[in-house]
Structures are given as C-alpha cells and as structure tokens.
PDB file of N, CA and C in Angstrom:
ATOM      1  N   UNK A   1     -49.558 103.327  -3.250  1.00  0.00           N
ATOM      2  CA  UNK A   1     -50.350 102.198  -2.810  1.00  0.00           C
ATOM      3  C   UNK A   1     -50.176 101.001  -3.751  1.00  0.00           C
ATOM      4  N   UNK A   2     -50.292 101.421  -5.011  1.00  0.00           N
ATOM      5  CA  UNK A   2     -49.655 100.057  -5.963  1.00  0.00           C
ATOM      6  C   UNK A   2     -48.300  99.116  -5.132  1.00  0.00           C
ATOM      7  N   UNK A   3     -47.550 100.118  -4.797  1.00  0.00           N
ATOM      8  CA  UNK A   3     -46.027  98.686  -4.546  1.00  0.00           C
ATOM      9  C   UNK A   3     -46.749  97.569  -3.591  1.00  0.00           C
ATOM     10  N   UNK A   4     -47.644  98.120  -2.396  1.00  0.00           N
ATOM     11  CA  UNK A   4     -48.339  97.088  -1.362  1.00  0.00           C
ATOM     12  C   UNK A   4     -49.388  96.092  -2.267  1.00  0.00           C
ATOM     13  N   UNK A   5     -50.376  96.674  -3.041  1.00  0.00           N
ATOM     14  CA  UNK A   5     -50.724  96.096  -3.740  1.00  0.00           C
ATOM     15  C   UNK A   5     -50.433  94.733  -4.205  1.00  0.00           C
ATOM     16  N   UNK A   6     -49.409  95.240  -4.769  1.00  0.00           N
ATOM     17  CA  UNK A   6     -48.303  93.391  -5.741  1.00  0.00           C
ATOM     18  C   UNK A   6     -48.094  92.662  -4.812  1.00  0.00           C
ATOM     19  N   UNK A   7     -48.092  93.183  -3.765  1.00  0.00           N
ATOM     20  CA  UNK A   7     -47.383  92.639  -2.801  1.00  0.00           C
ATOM     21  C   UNK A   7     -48.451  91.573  -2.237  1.00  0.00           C
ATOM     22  N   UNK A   8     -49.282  92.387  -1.449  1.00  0.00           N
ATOM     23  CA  UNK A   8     -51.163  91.411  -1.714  1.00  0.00           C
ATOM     24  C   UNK A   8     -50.996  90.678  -2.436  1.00  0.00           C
ATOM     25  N   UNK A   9     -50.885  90.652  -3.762  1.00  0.00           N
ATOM     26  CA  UNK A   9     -51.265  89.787  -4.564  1.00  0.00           C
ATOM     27  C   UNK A   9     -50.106  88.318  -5.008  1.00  0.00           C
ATOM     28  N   UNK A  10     -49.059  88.701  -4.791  1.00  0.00           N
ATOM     29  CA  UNK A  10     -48.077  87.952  -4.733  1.00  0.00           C
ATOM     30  C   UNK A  10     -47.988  87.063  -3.564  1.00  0.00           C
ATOM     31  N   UNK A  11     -48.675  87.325  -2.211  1.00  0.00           N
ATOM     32  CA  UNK A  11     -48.768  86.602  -1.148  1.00  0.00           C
ATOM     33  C   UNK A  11     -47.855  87.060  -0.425  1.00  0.00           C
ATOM     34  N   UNK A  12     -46.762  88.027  -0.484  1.00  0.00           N
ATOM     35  CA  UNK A  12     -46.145  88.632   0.282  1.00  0.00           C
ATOM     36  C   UNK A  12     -46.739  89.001   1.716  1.00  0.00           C
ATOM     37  N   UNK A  13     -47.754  89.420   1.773  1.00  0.00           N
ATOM     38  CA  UNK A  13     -48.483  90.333   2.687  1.00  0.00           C
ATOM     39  C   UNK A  13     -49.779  89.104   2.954  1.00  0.00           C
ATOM     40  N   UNK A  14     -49.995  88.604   4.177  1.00  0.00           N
ATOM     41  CA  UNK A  14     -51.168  88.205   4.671  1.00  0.00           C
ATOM     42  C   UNK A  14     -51.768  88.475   5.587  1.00  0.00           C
ATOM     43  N   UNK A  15     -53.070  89.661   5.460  1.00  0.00           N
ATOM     44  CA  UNK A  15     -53.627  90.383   6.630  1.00  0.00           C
ATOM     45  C   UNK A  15     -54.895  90.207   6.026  1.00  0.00           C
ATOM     46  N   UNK A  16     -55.821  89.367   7.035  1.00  0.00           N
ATOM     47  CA  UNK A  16     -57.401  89.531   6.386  1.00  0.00           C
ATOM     48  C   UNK A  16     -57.977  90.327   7.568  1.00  0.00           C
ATOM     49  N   UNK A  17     -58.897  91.208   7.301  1.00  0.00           N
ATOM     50  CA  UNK A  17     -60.031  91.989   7.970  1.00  0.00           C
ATOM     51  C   UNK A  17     -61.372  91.515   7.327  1.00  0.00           C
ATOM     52  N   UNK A  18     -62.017  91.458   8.260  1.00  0.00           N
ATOM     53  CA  UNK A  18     -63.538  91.259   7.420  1.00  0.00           C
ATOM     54  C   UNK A  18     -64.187  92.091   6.895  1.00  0.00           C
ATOM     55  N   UNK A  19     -64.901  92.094   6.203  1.00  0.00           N
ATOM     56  CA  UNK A  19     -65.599  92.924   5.117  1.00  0.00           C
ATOM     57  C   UNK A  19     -66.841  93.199   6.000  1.00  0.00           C
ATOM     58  N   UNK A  20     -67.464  94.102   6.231  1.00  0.00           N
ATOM     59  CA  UNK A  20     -68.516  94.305   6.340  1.00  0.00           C
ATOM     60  C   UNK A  20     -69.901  94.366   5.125  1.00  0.00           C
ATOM     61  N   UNK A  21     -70.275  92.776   4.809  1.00  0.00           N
ATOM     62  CA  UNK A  21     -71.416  92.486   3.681  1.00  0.00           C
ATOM     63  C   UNK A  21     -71.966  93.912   3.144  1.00  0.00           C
ATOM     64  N   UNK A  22     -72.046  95.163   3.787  1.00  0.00           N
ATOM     65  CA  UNK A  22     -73.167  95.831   3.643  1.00  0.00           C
ATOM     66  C   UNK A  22     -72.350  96.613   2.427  1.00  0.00           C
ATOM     67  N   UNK A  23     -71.120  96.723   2.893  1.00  0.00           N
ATOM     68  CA  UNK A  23     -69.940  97.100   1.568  1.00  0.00           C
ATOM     69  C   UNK A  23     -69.502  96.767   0.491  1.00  0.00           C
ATOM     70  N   UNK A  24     -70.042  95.444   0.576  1.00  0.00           N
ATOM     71  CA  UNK A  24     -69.855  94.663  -0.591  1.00  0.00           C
ATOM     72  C   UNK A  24     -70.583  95.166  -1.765  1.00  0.00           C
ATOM     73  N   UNK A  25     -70.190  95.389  -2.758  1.00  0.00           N
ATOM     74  CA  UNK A  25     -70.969  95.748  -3.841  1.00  0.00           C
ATOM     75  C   UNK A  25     -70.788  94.959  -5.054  1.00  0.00           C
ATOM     76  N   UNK A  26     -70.025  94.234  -4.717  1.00  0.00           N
ATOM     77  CA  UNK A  26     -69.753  93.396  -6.354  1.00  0.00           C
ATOM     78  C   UNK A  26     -68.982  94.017  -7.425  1.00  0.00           C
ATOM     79  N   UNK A  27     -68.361  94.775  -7.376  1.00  0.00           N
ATOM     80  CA  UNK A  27     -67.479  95.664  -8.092  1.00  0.00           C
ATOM     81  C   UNK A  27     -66.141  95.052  -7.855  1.00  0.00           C
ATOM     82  N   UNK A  28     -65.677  94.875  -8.763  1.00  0.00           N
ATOM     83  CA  UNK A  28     -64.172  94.303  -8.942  1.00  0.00           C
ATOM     84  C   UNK A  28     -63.281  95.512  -8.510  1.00  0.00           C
ATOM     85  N   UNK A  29     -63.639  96.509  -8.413  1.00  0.00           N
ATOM     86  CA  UNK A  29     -62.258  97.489  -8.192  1.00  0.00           C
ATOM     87  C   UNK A  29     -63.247  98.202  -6.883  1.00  0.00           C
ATOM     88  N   UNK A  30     -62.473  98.741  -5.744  1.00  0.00           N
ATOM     89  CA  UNK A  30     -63.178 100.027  -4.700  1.00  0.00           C
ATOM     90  C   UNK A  30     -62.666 101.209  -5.383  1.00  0.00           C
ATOM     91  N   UNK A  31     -63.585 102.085  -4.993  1.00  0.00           N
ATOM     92  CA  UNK A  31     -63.155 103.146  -5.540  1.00  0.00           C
ATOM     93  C   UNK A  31     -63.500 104.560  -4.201  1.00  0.00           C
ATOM     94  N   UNK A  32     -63.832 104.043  -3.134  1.00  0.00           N
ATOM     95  CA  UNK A  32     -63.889 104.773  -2.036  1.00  0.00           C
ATOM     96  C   UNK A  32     -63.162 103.425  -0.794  1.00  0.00           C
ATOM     97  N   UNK A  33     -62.298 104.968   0.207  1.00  0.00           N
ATOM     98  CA  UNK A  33     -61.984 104.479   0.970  1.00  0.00           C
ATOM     99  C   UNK A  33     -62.819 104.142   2.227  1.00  0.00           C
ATOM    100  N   UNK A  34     -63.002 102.934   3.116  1.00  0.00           N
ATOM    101  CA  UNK A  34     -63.522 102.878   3.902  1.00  0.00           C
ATOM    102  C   UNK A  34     -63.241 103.522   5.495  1.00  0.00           C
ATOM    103  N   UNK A  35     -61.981 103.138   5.469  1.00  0.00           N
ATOM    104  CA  UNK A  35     -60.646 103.177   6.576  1.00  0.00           C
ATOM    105  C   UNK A  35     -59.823 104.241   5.996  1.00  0.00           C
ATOM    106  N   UNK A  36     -59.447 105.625   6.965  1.00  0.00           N
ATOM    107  CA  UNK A  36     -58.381 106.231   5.905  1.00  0.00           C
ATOM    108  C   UNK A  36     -57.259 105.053   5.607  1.00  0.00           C
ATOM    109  N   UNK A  37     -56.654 105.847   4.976  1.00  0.00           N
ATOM    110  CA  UNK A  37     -54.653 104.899   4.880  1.00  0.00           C
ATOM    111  C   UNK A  37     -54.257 105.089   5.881  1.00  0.00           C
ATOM    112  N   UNK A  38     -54.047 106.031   7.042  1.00  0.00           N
ATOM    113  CA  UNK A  38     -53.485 106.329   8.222  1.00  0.00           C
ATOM    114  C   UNK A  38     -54.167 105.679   9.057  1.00  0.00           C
ATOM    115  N   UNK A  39     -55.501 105.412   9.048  1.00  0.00           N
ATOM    116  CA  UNK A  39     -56.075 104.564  10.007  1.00  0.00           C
ATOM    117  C   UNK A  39     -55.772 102.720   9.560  1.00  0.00           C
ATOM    118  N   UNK A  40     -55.505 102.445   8.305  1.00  0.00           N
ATOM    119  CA  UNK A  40     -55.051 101.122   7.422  1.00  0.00           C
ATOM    120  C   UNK A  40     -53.311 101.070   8.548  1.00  0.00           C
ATOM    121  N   UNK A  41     -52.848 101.733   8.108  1.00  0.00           N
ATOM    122  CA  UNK A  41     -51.585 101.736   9.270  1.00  0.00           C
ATOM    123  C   UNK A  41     -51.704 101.408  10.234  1.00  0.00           C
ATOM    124  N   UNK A  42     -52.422 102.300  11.165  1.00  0.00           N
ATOM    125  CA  UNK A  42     -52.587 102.145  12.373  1.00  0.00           C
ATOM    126  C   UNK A  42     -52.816 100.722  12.847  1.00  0.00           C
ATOM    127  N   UNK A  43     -53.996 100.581  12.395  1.00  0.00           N
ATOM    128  CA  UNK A  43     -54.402  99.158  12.623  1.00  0.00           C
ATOM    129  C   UNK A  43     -53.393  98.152  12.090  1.00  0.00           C
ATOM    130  N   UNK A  44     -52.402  97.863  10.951  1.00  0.00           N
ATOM    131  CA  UNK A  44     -51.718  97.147  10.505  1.00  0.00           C
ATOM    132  C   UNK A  44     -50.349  97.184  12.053  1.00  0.00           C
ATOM    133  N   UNK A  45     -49.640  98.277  12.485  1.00  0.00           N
ATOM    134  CA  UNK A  45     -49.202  98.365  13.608  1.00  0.00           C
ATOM    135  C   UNK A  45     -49.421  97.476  14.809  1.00  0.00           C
ATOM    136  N   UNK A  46     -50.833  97.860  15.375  1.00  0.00           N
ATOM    137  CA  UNK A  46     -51.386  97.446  16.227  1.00  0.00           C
ATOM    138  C   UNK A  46     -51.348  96.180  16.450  1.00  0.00           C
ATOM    139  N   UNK A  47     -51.668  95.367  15.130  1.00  0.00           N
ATOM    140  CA  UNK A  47     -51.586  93.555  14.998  1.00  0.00           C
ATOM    141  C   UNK A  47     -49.941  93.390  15.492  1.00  0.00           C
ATOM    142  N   UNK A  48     -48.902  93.969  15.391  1.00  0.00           N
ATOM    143  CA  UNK A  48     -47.716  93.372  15.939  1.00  0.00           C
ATOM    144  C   UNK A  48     -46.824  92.689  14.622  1.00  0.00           C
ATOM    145  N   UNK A  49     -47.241  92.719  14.381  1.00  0.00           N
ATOM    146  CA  UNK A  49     -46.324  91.610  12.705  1.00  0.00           C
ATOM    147  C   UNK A  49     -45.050  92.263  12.137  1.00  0.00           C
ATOM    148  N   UNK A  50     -44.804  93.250  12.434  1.00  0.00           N
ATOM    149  CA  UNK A  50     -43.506  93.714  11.970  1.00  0.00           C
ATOM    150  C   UNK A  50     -43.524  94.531  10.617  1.00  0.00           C
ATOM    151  N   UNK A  51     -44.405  94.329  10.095  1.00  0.00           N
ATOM    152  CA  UNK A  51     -44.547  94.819   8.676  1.00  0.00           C
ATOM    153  C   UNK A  51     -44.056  96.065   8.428  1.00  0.00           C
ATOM    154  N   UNK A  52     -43.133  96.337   7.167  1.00  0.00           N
ATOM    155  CA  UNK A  52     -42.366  97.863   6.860  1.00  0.00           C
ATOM    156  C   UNK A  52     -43.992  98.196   6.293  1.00  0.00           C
ATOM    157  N   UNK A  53     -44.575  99.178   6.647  1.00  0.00           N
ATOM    158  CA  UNK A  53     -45.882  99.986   6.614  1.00  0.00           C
ATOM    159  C   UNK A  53     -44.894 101.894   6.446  1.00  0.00           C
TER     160      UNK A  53
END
C-alpha cells in the first residue's frame, strides 16, 4: 500500500471520496480500515479512469 501512497501524495493519483464527518477523528494517521482494499478496488474500477489498481 505504501507505493499508492507516494503516489497520493505526489499528485499522481486524483480520486476524492468523501469522508463521512462521523470518521473523522483528528488523527493524522488511520489505523482501521473503513472500506476493505478489495472493496477500495472495486470502487476505484467502477469510476472508469483506467488506473493500474
């Protein structure tokens, strides 16, 4: 998950989802998943963008 990561952060990758406020915790790092990764796929798919996922 790090290589996607840099990638985020470098601007490589632009996909926003909204946050659901109630998740928000103010914590600089998550440390639980909300979405599995297979469901993070899925949905990344679904949008159409081509992305190597």
């Amino acid at each position: 998950m790090k290589p996607l990561s840099g990638k985020c952060r470098r601007g490589d990758i632009n996909h926003h989802s909204p946050l659901d406020p109630v998740l928000a915790d103010g914590e600089s790092r998550q440390d639980t998943l909300v979405t599995s990764i297979d469901g993070q796929k899925d949905a990344l798919r679904k949008k159409g963008c081509n992305c190597k996922i």
